[in-house]
Protein backbone atom coordinates (compact mmCIF):
# COMPACT_ATOMS: atom_id res chain seq x y z
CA UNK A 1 4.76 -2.68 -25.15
CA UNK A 2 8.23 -4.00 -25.17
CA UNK A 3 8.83 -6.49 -22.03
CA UNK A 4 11.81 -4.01 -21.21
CA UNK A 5 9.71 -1.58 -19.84
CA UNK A 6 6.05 -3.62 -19.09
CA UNK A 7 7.81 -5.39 -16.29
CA UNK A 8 8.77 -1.72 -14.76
CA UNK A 9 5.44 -0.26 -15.00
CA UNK A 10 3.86 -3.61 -13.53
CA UNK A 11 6.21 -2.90 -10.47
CA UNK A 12 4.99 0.22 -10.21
CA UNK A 13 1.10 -0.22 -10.73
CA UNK A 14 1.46 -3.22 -8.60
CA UNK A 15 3.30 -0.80 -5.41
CA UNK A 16 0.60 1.95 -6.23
CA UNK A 17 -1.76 -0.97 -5.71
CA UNK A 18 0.10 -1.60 -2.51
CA UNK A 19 0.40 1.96 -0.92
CA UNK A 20 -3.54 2.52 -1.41
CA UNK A 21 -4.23 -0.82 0.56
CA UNK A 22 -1.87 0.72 3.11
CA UNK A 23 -3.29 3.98 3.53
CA UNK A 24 -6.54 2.54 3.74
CA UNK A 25 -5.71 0.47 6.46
CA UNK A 26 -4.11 3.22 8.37
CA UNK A 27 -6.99 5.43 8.05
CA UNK A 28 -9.59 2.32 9.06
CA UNK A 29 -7.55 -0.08 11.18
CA UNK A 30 -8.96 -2.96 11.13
CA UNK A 31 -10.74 -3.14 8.13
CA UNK A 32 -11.32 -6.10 6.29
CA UNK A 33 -10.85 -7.72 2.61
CA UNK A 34 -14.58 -7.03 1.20
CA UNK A 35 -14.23 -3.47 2.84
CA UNK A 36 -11.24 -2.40 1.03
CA UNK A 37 -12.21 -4.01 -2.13
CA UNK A 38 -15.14 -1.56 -2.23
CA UNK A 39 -13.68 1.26 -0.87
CA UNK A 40 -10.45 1.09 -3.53
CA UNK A 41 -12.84 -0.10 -6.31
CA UNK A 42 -10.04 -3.14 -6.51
CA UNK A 43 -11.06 -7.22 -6.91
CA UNK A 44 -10.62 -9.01 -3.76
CA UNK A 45 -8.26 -11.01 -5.22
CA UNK A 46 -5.91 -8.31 -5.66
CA UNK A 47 -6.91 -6.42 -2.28
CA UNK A 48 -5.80 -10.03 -0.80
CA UNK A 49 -2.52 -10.48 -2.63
CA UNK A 50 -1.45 -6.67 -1.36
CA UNK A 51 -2.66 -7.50 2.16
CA UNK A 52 -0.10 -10.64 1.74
CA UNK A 53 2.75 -8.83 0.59
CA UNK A 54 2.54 -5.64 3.50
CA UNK A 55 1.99 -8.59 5.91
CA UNK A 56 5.22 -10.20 4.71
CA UNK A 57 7.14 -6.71 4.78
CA UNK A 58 5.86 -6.39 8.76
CA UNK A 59 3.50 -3.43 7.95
CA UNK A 60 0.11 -4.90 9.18
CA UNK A 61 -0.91 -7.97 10.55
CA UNK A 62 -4.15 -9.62 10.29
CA UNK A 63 -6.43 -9.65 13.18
CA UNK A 64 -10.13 -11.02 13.58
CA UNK A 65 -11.67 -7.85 12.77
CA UNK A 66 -9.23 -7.01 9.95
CA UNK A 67 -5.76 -6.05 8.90
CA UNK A 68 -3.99 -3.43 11.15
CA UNK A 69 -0.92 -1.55 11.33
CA UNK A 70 2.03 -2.80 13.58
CA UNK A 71 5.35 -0.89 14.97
CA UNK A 72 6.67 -1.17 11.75
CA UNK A 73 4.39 1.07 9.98
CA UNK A 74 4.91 4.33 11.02
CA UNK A 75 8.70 4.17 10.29
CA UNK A 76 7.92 2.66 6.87
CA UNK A 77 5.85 6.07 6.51
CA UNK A 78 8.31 8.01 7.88
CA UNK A 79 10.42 7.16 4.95
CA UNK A 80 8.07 6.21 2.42
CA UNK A 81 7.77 9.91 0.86
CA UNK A 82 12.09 9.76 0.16
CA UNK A 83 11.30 6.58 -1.16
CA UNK A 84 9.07 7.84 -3.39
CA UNK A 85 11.05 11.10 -4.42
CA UNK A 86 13.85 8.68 -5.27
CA UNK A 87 11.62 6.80 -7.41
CA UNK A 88 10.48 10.27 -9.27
CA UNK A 89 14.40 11.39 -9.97
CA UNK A 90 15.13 7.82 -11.53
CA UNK A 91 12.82 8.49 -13.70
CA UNK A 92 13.39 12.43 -14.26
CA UNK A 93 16.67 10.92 -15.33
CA UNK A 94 15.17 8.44 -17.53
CA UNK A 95 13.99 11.17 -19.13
CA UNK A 96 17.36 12.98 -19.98
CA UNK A 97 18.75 9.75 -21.78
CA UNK A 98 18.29 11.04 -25.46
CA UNK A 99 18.75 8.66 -28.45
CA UNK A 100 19.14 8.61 -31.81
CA UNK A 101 15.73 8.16 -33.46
């Protein structure tokens, strides 16, 4: 796959990666690294590098029983579905670009 558009779909597996992490911790607050790992079927490795990331964006914070939400969350959720739709017509219009072939 050309590096024009790998580096676009690792952004996006690696958000989708991201979001589930999130929506576990929402629904299990606190839960902890081995916990999501099984529950998302994702190495701990990766479970620990999204945990990083949403703790650097202010959306959970780790605690001693496990990562929880924080104020910051529930606005970040509030928005996160017109985030998404924007995301969907980019590439709706990626779509529409016809070229020669």
């Amino acid at each position: 796959m050309p590096i024009l558009t790998e580096k676009v779909r690792g952004e996006l597996e690696m958000l989708q990666r991201h979001l589930i992490i999130l929506s576990k911790v929402v629904e299990e607050e606190p839960i902890g690294i081995l916990k999501l790992a099984e529950e998302t079927k994702m190495p701990s490795h990766k479970v620990r590098y999204s945990l990083r990331v949403l703790e650097q964006e202010g959306l959970i914070k780790a605690t001693a029983p496990g990562a929880a939400t924080t104020e910051h969350t529930r606005p970040f959720l509030a928005e996160m579905d017109s985030l998404i739709e924007d995301l969907a017509r980019r590439a709706d219009d990626l779509k529409r670009i016809k070229i020669e072939r």
